[in-house]
PDB file of N, CA and C in Angstrom:
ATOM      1  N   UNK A   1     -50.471 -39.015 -17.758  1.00  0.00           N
ATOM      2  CA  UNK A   1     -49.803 -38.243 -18.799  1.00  0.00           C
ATOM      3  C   UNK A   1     -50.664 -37.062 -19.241  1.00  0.00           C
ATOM      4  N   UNK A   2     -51.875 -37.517 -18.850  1.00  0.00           N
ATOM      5  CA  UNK A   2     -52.966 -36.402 -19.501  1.00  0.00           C
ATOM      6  C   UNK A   2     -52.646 -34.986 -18.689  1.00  0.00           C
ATOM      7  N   UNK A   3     -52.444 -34.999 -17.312  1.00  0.00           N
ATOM      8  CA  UNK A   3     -52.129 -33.746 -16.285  1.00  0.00           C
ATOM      9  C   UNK A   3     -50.916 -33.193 -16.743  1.00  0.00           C
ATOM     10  N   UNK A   4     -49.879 -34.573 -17.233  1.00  0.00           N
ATOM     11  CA  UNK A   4     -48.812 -33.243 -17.657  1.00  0.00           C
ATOM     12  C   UNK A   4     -48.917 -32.598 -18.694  1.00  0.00           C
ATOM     13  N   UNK A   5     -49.798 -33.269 -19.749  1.00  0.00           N
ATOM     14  CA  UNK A   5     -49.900 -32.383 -21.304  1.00  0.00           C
ATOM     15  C   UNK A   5     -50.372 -30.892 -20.711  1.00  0.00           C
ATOM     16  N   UNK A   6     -51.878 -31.088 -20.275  1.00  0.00           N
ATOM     17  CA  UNK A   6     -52.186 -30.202 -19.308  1.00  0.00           C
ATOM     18  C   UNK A   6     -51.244 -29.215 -18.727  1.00  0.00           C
ATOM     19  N   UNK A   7     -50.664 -29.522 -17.649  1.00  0.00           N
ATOM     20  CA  UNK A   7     -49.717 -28.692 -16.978  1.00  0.00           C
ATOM     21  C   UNK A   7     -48.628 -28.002 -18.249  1.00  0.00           C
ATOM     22  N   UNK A   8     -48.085 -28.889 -19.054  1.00  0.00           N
ATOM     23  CA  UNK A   8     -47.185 -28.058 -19.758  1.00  0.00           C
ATOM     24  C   UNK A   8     -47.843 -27.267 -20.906  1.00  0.00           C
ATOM     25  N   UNK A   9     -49.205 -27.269 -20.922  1.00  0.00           N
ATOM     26  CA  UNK A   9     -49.830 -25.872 -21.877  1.00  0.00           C
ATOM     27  C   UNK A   9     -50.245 -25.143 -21.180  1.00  0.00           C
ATOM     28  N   UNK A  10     -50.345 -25.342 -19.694  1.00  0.00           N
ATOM     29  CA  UNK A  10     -50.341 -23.766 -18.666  1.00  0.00           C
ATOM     30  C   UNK A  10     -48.791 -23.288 -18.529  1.00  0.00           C
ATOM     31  N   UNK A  11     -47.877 -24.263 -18.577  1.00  0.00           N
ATOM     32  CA  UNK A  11     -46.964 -23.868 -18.004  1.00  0.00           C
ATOM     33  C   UNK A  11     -45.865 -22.957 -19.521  1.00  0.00           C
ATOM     34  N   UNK A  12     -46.499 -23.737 -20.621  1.00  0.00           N
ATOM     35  CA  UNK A  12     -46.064 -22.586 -21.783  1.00  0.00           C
ATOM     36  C   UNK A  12     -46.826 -20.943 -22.052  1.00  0.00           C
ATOM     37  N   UNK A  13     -47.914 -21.077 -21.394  1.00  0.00           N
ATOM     38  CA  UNK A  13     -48.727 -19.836 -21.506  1.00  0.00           C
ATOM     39  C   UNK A  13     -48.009 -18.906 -20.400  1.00  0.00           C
ATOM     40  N   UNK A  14     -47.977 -19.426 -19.138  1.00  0.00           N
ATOM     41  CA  UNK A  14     -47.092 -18.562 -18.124  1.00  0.00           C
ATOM     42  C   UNK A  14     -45.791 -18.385 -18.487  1.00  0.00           C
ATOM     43  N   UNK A  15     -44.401 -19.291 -19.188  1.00  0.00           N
ATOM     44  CA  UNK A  15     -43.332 -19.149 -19.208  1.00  0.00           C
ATOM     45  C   UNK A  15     -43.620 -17.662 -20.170  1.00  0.00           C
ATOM     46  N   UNK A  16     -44.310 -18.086 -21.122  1.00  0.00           N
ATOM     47  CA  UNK A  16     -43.963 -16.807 -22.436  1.00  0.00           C
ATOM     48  C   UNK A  16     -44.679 -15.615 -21.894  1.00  0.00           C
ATOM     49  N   UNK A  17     -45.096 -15.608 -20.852  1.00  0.00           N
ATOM     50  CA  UNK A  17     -45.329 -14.021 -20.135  1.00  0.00           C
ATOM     51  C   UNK A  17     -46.694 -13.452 -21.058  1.00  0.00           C
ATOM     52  N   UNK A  18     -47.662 -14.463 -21.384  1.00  0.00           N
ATOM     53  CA  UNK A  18     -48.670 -14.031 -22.593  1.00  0.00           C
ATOM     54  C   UNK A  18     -49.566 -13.595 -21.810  1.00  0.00           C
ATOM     55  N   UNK A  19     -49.863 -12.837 -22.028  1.00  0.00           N
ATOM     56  CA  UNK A  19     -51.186 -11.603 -21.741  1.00  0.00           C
ATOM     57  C   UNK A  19     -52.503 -11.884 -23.039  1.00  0.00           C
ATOM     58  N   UNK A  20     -53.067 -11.043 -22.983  1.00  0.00           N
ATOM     59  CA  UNK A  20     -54.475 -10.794 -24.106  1.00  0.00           C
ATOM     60  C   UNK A  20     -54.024 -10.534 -25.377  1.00  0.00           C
ATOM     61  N   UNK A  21     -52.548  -9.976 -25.603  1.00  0.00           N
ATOM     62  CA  UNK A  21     -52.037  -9.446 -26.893  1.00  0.00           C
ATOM     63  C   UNK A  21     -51.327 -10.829 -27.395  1.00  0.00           C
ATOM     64  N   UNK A  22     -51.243 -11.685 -26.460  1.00  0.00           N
ATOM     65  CA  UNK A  22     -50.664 -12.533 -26.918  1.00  0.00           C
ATOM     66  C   UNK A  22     -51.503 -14.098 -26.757  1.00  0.00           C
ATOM     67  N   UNK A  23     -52.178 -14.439 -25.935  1.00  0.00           N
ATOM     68  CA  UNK A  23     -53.483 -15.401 -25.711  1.00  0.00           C
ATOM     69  C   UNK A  23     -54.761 -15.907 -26.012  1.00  0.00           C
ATOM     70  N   UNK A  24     -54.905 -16.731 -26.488  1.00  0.00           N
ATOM     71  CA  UNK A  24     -56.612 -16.427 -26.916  1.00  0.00           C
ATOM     72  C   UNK A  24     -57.365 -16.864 -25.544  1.00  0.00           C
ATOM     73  N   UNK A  25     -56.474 -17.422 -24.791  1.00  0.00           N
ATOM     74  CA  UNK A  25     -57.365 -18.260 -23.708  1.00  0.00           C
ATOM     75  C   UNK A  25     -55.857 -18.295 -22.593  1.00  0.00           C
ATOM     76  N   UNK A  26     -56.727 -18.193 -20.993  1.00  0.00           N
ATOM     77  CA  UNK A  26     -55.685 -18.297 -19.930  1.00  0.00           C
ATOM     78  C   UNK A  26     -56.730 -20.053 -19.459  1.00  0.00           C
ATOM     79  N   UNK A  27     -55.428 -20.822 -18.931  1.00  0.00           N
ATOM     80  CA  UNK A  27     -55.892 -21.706 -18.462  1.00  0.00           C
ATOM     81  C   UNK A  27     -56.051 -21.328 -16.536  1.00  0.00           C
ATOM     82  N   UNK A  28     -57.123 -21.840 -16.273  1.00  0.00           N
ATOM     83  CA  UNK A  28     -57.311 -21.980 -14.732  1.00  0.00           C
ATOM     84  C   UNK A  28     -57.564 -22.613 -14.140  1.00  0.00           C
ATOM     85  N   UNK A  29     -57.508 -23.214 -12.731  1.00  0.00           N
ATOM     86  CA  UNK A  29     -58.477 -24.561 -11.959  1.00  0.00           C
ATOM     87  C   UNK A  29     -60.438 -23.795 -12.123  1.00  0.00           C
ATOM     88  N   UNK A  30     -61.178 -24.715 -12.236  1.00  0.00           N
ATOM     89  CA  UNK A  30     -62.271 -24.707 -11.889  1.00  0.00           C
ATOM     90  C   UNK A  30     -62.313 -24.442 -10.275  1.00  0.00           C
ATOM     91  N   UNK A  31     -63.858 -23.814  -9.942  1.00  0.00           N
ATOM     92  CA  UNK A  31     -64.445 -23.767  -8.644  1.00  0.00           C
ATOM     93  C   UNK A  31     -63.983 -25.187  -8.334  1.00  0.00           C
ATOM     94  N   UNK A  32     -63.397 -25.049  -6.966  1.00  0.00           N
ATOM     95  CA  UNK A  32     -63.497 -26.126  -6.318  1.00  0.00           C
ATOM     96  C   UNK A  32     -62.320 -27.071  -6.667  1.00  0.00           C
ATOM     97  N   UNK A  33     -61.761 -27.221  -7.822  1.00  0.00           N
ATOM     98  CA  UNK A  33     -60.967 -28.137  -8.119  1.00  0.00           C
ATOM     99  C   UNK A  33     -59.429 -27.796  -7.591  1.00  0.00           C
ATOM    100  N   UNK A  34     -58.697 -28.758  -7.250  1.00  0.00           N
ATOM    101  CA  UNK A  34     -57.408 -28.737  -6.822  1.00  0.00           C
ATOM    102  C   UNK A  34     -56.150 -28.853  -7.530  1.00  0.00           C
ATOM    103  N   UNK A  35     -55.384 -28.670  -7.154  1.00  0.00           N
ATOM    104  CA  UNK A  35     -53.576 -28.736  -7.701  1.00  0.00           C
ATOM    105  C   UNK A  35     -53.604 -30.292  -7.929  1.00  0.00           C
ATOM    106  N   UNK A  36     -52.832 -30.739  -9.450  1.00  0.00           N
ATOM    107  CA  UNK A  36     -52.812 -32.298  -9.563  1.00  0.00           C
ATOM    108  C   UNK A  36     -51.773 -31.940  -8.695  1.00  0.00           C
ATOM    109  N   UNK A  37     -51.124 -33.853  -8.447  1.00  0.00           N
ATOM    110  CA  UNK A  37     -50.105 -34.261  -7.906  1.00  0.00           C
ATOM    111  C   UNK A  37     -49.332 -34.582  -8.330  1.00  0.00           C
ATOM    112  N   UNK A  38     -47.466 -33.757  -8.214  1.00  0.00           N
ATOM    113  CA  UNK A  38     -46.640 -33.503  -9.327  1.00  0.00           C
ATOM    114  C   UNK A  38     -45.697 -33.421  -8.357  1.00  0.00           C
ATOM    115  N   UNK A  39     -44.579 -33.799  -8.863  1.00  0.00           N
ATOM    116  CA  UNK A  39     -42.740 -33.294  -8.453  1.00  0.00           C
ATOM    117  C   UNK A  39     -42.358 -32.877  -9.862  1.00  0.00           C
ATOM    118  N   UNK A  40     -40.935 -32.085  -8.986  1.00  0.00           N
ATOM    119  CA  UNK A  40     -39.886 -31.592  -9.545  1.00  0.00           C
ATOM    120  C   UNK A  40     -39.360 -32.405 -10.860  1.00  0.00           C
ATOM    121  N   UNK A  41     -39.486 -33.594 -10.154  1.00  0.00           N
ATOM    122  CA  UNK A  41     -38.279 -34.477 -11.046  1.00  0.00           C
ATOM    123  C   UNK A  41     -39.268 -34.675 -12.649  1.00  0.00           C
ATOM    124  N   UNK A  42     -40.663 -34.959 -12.418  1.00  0.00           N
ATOM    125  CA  UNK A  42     -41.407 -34.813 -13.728  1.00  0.00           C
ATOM    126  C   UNK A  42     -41.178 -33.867 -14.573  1.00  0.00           C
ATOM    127  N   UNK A  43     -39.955 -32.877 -14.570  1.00  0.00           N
ATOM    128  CA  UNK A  43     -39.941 -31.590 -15.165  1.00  0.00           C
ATOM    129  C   UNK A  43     -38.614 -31.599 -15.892  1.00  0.00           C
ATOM    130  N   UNK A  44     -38.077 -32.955 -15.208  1.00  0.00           N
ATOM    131  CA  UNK A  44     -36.257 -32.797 -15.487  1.00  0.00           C
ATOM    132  C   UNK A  44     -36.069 -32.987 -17.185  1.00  0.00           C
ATOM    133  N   UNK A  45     -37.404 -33.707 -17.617  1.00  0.00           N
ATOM    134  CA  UNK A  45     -37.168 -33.059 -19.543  1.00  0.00           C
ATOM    135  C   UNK A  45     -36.797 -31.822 -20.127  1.00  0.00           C
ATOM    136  N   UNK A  46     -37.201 -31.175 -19.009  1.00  0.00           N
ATOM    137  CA  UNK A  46     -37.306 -29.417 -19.237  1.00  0.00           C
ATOM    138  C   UNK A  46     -35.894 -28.980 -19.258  1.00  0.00           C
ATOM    139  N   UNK A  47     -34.742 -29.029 -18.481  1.00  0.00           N
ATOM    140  CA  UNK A  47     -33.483 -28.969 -18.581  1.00  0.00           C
ATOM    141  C   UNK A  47     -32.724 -28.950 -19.942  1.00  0.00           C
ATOM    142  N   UNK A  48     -32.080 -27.854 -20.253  1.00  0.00           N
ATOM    143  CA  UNK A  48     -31.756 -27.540 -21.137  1.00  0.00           C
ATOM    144  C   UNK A  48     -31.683 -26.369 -21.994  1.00  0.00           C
ATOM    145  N   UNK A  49     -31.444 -26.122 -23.515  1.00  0.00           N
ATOM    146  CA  UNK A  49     -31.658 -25.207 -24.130  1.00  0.00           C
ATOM    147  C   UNK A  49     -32.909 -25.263 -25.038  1.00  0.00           C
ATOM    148  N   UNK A  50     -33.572 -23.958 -25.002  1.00  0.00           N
ATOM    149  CA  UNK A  50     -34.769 -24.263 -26.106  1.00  0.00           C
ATOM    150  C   UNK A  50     -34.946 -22.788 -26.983  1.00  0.00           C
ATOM    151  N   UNK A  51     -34.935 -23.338 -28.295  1.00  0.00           N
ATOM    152  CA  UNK A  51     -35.173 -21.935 -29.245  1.00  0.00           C
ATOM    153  C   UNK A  51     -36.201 -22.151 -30.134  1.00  0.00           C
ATOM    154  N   UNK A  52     -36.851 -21.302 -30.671  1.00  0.00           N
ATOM    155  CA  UNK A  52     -37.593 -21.527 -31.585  1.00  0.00           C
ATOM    156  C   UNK A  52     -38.779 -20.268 -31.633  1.00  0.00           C
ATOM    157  N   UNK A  53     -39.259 -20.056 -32.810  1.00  0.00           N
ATOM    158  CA  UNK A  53     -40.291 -18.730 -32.822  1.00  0.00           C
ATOM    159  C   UNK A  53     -41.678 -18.692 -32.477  1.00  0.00           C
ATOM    160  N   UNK A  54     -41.827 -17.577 -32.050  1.00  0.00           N
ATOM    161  CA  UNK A  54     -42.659 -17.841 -31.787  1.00  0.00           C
ATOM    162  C   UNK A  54     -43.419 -16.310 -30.528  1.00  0.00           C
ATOM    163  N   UNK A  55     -44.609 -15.414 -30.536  1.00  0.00           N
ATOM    164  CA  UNK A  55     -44.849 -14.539 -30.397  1.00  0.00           C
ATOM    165  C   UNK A  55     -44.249 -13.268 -30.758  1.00  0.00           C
ATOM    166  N   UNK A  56     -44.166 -13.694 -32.155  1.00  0.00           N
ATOM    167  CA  UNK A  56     -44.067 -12.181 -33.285  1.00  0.00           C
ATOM    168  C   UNK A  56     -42.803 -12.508 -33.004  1.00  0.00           C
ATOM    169  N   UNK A  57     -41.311 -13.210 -32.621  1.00  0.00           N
ATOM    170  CA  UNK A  57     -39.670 -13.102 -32.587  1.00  0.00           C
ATOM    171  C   UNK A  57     -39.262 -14.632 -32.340  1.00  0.00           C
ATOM    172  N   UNK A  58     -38.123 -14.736 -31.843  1.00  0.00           N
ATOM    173  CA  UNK A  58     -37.058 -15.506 -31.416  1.00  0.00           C
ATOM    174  C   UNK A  58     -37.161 -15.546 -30.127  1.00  0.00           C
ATOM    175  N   UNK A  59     -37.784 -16.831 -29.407  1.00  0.00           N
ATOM    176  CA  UNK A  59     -37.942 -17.172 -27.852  1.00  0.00           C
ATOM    177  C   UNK A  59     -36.737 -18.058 -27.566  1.00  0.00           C
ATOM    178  N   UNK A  60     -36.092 -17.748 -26.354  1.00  0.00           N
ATOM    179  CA  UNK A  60     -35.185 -18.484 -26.387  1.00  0.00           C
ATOM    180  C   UNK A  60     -35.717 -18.990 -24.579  1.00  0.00           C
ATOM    181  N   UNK A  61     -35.037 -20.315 -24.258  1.00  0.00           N
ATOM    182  CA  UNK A  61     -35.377 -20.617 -22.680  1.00  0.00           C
ATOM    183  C   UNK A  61     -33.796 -21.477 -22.503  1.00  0.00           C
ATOM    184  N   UNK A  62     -33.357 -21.462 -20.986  1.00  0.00           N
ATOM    185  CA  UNK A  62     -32.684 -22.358 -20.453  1.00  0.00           C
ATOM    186  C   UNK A  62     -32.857 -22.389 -19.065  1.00  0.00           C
ATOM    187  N   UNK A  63     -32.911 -24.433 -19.052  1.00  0.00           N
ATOM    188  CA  UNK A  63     -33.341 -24.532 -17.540  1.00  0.00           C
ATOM    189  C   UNK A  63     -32.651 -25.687 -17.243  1.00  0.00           C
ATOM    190  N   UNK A  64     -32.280 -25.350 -15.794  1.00  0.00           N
ATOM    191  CA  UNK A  64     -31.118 -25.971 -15.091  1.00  0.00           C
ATOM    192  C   UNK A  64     -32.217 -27.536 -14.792  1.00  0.00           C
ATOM    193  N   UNK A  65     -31.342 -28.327 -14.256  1.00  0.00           N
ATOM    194  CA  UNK A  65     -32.218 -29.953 -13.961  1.00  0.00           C
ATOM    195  C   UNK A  65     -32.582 -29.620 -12.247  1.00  0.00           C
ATOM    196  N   UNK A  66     -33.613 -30.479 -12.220  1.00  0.00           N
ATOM    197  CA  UNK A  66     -34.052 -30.028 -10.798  1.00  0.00           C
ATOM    198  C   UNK A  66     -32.851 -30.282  -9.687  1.00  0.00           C
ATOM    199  N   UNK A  67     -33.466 -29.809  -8.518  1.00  0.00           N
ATOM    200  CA  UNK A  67     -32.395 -29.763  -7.545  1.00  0.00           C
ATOM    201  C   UNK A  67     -33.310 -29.492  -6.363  1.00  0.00           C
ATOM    202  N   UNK A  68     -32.717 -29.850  -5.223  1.00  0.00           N
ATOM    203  CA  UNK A  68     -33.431 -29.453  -4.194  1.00  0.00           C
ATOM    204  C   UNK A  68     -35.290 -28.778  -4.086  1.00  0.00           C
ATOM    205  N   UNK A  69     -35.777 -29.885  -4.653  1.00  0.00           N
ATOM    206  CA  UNK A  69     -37.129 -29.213  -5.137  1.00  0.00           C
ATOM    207  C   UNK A  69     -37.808 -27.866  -6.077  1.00  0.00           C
ATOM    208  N   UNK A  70     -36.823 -27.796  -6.817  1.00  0.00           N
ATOM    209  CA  UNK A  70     -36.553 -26.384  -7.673  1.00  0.00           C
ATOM    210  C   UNK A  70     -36.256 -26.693  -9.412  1.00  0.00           C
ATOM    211  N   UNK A  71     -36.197 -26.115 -10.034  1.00  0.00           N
ATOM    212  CA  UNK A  71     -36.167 -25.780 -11.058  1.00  0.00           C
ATOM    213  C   UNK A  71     -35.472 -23.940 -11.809  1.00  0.00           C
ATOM    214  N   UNK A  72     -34.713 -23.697 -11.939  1.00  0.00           N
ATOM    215  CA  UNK A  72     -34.344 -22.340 -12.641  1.00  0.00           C
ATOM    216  C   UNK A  72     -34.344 -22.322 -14.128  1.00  0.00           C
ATOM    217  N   UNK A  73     -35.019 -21.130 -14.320  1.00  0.00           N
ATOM    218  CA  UNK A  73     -34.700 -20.895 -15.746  1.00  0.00           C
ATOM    219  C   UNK A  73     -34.625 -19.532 -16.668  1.00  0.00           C
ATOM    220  N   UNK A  74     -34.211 -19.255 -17.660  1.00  0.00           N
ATOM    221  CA  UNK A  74     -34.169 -17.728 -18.113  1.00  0.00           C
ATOM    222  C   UNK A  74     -34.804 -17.677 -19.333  1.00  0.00           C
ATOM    223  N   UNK A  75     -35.775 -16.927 -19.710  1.00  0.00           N
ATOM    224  CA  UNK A  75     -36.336 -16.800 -20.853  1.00  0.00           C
ATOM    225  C   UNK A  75     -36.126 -15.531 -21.619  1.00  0.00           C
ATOM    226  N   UNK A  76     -36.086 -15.453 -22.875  1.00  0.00           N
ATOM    227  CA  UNK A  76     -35.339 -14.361 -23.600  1.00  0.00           C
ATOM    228  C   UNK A  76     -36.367 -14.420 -25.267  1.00  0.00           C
ATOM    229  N   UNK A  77     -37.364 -12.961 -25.172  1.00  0.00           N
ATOM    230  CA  UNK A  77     -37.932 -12.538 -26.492  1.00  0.00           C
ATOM    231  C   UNK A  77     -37.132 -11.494 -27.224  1.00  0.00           C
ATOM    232  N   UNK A  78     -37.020 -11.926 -28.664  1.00  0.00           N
ATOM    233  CA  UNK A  78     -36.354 -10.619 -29.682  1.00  0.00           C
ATOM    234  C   UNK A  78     -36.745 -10.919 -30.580  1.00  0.00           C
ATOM    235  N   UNK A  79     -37.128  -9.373 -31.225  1.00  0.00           N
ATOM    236  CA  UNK A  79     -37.811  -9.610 -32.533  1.00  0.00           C
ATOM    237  C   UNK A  79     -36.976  -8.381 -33.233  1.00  0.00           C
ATOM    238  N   UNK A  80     -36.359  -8.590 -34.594  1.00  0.00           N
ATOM    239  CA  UNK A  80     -35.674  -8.190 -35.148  1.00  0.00           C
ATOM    240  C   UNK A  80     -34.747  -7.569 -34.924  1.00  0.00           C
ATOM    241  N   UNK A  81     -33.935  -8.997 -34.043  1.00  0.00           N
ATOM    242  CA  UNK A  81     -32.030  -8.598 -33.717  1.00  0.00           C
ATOM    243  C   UNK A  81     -32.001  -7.485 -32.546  1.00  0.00           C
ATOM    244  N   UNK A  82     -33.670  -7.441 -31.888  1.00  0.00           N
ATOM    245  CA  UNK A  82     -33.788  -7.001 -30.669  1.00  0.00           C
ATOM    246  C   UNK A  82     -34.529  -7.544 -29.292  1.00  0.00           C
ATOM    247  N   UNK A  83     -33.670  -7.340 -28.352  1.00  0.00           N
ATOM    248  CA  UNK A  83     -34.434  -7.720 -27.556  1.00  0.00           C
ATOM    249  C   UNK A  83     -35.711  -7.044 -26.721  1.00  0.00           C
ATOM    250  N   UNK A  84     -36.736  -8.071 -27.103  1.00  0.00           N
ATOM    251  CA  UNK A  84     -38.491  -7.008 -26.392  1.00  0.00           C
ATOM    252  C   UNK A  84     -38.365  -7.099 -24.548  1.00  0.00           C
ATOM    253  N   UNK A  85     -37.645  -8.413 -24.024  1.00  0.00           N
ATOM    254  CA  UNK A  85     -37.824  -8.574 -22.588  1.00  0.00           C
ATOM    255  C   UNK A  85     -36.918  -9.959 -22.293  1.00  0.00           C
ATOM    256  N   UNK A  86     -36.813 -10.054 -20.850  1.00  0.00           N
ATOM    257  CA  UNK A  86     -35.894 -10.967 -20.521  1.00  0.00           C
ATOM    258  C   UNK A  86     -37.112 -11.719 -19.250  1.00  0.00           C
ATOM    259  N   UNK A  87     -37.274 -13.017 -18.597  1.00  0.00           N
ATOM    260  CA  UNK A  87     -37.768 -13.576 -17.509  1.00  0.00           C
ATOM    261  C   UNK A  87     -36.659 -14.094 -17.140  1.00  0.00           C
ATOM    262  N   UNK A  88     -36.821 -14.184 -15.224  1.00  0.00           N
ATOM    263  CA  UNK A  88     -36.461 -15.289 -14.834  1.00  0.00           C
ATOM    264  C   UNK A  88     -37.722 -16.302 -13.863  1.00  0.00           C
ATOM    265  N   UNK A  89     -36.992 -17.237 -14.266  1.00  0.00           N
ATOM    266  CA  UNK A  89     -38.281 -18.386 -13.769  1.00  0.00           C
ATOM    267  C   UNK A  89     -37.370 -19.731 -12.876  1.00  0.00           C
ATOM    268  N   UNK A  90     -38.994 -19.400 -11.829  1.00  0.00           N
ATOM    269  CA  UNK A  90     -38.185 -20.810 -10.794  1.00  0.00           C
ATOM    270  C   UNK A  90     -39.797 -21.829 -11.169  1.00  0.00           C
ATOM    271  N   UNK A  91     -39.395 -22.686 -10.991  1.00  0.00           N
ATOM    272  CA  UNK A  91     -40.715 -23.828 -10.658  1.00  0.00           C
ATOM    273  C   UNK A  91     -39.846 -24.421  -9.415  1.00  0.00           C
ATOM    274  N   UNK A  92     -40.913 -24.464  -8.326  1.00  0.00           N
ATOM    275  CA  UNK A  92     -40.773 -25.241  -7.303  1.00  0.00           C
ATOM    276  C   UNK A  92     -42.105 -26.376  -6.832  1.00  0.00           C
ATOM    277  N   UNK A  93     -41.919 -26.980  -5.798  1.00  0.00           N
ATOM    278  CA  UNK A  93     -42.664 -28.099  -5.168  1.00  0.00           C
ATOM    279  C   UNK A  93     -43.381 -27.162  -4.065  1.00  0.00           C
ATOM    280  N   UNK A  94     -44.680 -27.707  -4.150  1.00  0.00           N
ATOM    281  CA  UNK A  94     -45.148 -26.846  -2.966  1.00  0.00           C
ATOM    282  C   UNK A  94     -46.512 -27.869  -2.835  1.00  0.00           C
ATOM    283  N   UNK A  95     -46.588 -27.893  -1.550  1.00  0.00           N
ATOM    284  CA  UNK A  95     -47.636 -28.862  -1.255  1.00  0.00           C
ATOM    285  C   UNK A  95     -48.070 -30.093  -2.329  1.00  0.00           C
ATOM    286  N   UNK A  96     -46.895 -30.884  -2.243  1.00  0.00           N
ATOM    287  CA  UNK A  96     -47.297 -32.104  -3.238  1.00  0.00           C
ATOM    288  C   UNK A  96     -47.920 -31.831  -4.966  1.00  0.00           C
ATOM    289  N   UNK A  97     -47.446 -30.209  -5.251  1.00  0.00           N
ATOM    290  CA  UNK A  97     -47.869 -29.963  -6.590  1.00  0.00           C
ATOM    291  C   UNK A  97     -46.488 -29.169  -6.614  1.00  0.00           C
ATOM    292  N   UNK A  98     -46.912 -28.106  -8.234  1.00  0.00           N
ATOM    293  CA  UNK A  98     -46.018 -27.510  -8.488  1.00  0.00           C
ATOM    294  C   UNK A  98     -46.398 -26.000  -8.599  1.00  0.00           C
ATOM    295  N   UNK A  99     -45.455 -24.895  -8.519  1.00  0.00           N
ATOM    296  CA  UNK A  99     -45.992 -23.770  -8.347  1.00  0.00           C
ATOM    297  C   UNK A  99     -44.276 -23.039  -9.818  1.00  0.00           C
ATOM    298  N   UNK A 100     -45.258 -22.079 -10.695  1.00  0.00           N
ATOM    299  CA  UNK A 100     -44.412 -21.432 -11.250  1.00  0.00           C
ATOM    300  C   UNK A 100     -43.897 -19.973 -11.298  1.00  0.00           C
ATOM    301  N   UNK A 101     -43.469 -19.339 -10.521  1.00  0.00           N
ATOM    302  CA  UNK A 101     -43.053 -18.215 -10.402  1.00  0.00           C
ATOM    303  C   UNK A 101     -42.251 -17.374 -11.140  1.00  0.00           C
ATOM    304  N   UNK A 102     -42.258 -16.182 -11.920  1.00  0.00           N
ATOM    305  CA  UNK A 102     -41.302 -15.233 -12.887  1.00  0.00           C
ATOM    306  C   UNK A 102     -41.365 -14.043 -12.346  1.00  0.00           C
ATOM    307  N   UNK A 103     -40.218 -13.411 -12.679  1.00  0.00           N
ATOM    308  CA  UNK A 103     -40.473 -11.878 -12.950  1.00  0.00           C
ATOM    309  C   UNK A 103     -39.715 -11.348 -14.510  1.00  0.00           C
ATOM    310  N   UNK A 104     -41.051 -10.864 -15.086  1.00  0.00           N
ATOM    311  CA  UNK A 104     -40.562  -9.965 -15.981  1.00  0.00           C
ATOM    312  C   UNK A 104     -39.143  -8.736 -15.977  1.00  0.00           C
ATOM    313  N   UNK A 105     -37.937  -8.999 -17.068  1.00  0.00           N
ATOM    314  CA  UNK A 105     -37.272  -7.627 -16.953  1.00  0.00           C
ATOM    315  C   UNK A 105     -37.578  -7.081 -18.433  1.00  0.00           C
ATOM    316  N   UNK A 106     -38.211  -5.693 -18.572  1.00  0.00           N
ATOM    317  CA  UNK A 106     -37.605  -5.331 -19.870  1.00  0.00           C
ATOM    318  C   UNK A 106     -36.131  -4.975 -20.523  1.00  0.00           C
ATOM    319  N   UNK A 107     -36.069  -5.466 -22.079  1.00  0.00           N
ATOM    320  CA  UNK A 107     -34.725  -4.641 -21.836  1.00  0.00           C
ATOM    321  C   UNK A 107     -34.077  -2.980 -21.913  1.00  0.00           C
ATOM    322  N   UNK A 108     -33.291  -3.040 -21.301  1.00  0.00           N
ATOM    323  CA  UNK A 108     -32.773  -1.978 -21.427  1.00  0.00           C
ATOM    324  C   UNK A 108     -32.746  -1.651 -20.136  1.00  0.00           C
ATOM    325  N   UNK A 109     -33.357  -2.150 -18.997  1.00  0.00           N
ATOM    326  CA  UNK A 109     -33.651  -2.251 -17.448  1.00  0.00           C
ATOM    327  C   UNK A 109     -32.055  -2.411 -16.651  1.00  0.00           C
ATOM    328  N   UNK A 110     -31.914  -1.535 -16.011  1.00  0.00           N
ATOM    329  CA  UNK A 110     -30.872  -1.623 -15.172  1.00  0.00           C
ATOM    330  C   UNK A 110     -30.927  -2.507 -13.848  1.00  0.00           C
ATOM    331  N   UNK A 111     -30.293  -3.148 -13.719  1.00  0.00           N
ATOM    332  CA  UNK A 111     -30.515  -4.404 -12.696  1.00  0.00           C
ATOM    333  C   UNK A 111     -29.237  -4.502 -11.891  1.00  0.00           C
ATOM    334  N   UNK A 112     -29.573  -3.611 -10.655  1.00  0.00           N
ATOM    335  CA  UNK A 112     -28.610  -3.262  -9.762  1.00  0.00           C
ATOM    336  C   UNK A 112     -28.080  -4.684  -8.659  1.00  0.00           C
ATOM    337  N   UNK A 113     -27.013  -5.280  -8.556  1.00  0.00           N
ATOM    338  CA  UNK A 113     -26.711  -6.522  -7.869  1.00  0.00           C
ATOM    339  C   UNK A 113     -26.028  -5.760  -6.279  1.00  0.00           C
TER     340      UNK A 113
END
């Protein structure tokens, strides 16, 4: 249980897209040390809606239940009845661990389909 407390205070520092303006500390592996050993399905708490404040606005997240070794989700900052930026986020399985991937959109970003 201790790796996932772990994992889910890296994995809140990466979802919220926190940088230096927003971090006091980035978590990392040590020299030498490896990826714990994790699935998808340890994540399926994560599924759902989540709101609450938090970096100067209104964070909002929703994430689908795992699936095919995956995870989706959309994250959404606004601070005063505006929106600062939008993520989308996958967590997948990758070599018997987990790997979290985003890309930042700001808003107002045109997002050609």
């Amino acid at each position: 249980m201790a790796i996932l407390s772990k994992l889910y205070s890296w994995f809140l520092l990466v979802v919220a897209g926190v940088s230096g303006a927003y971090a006091a500390e980035t978590l990392s592996l040590a020299a030498g040390q490896t990826s714990p050993t994790a699935s998808i399905e340890q994540l399926s708490w994560l599924a759902g809606h989540w709101r609450g404040e938090a970096l100067g606005g209104v964070v909002e997240e929703q994430w689908a239940p795992p699936s095919a070794g995956s995870m989706v989700g959309t994250f959404k900052l606004s601070t005063k009845g505006k929106v600062k930026f939008y993520k989308i986020e996958i967590i997948r399985e990758v070599a018997g661990s987990l790997v979290l991937q985003h890309r930042r959109v700001k808003a107002g970003t045109r997002i050609d389909v």
